[in-house]
Protein backbone atom coordinates (compact mmCIF):
# COMPACT_ATOMS: atom_id res chain seq x y z
CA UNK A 1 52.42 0.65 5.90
CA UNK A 2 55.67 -0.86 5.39
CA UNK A 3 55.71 -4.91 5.80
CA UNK A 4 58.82 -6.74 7.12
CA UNK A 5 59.11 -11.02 6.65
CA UNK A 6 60.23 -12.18 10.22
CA UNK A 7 61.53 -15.98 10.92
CA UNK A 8 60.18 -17.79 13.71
CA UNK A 9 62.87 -18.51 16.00
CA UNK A 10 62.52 -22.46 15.56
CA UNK A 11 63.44 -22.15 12.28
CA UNK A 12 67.04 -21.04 12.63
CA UNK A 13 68.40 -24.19 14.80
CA UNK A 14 67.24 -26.19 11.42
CA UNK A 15 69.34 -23.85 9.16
CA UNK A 16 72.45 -24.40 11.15
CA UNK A 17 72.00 -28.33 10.88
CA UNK A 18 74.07 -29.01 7.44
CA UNK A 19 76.22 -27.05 8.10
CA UNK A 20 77.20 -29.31 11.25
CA UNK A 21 77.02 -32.45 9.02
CA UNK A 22 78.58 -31.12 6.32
CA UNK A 23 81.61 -29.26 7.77
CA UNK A 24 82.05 -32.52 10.45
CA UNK A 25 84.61 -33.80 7.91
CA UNK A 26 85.62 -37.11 10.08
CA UNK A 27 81.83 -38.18 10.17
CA UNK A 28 81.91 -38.96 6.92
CA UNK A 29 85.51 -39.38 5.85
CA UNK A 30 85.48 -43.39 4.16
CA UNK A 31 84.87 -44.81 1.17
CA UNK A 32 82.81 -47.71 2.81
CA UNK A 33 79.41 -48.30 2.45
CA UNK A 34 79.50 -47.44 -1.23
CA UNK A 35 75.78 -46.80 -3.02
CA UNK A 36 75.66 -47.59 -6.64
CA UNK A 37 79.26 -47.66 -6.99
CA UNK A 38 79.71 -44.22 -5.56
CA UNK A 39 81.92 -44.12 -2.66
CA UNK A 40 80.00 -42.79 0.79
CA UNK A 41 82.19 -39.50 0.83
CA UNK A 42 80.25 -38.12 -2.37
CA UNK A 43 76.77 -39.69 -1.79
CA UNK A 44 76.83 -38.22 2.14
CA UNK A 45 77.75 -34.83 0.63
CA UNK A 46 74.69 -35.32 -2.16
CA UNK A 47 72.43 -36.64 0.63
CA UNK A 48 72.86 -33.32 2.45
CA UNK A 49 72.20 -31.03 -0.84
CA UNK A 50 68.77 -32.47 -0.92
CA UNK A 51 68.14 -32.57 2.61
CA UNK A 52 69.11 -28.34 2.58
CA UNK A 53 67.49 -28.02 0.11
CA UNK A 54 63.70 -29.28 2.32
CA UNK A 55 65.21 -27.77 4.93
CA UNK A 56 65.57 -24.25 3.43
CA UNK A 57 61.96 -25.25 1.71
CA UNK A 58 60.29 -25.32 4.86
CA UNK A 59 62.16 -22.14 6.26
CA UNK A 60 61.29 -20.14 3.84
CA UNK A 61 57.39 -21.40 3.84
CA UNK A 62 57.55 -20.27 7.45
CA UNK A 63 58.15 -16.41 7.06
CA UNK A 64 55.82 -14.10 8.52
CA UNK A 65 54.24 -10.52 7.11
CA UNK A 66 53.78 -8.57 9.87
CA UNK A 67 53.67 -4.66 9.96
CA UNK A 68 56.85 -2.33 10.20
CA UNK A 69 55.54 -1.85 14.42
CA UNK A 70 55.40 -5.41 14.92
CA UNK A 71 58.93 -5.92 13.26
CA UNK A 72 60.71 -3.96 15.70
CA UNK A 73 58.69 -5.04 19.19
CA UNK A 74 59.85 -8.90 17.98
CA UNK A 75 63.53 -7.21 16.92
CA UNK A 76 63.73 -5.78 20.22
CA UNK A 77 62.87 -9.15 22.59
């Protein structure tokens, strides 16, 4: 029996999030409030690498096994 990973649908809303933050340029685009010297442009940018990163953590901890049958009834909804 061939096994297939499936996402829950709950999970791909989250992966689309930094991708929003990141590619909203003018959200971010100032120098002001610096952090350790480092100007908010870079550390906003940094901040979002780690935040990804839990983000992708968590989407991949929520991928299902289920049968090659099961697979294609939840492809086809």
């Amino acid at each position: 029996m061939k096994i297939h990973r499936v996402l829950p649908k709950w999970v791909y809303p989250l992966i689309i999030i930094p991708y929003i933050a990141v590619f909203w340029v003018s959200s971010y685009n100032t120098a002001d409030p610096a952090l350790f010297g480092i100007p908010y442009f870079y550390w906003y940018q940094l901040l979002w690498v780690l935040i990804s990163m839990g983000i992708l953590a968590i989407a991949y901890f929520a991928l299902r096994e289920v049968p090659q049958n099961e697979a294609d009834d939840q492809a086809s909804r």
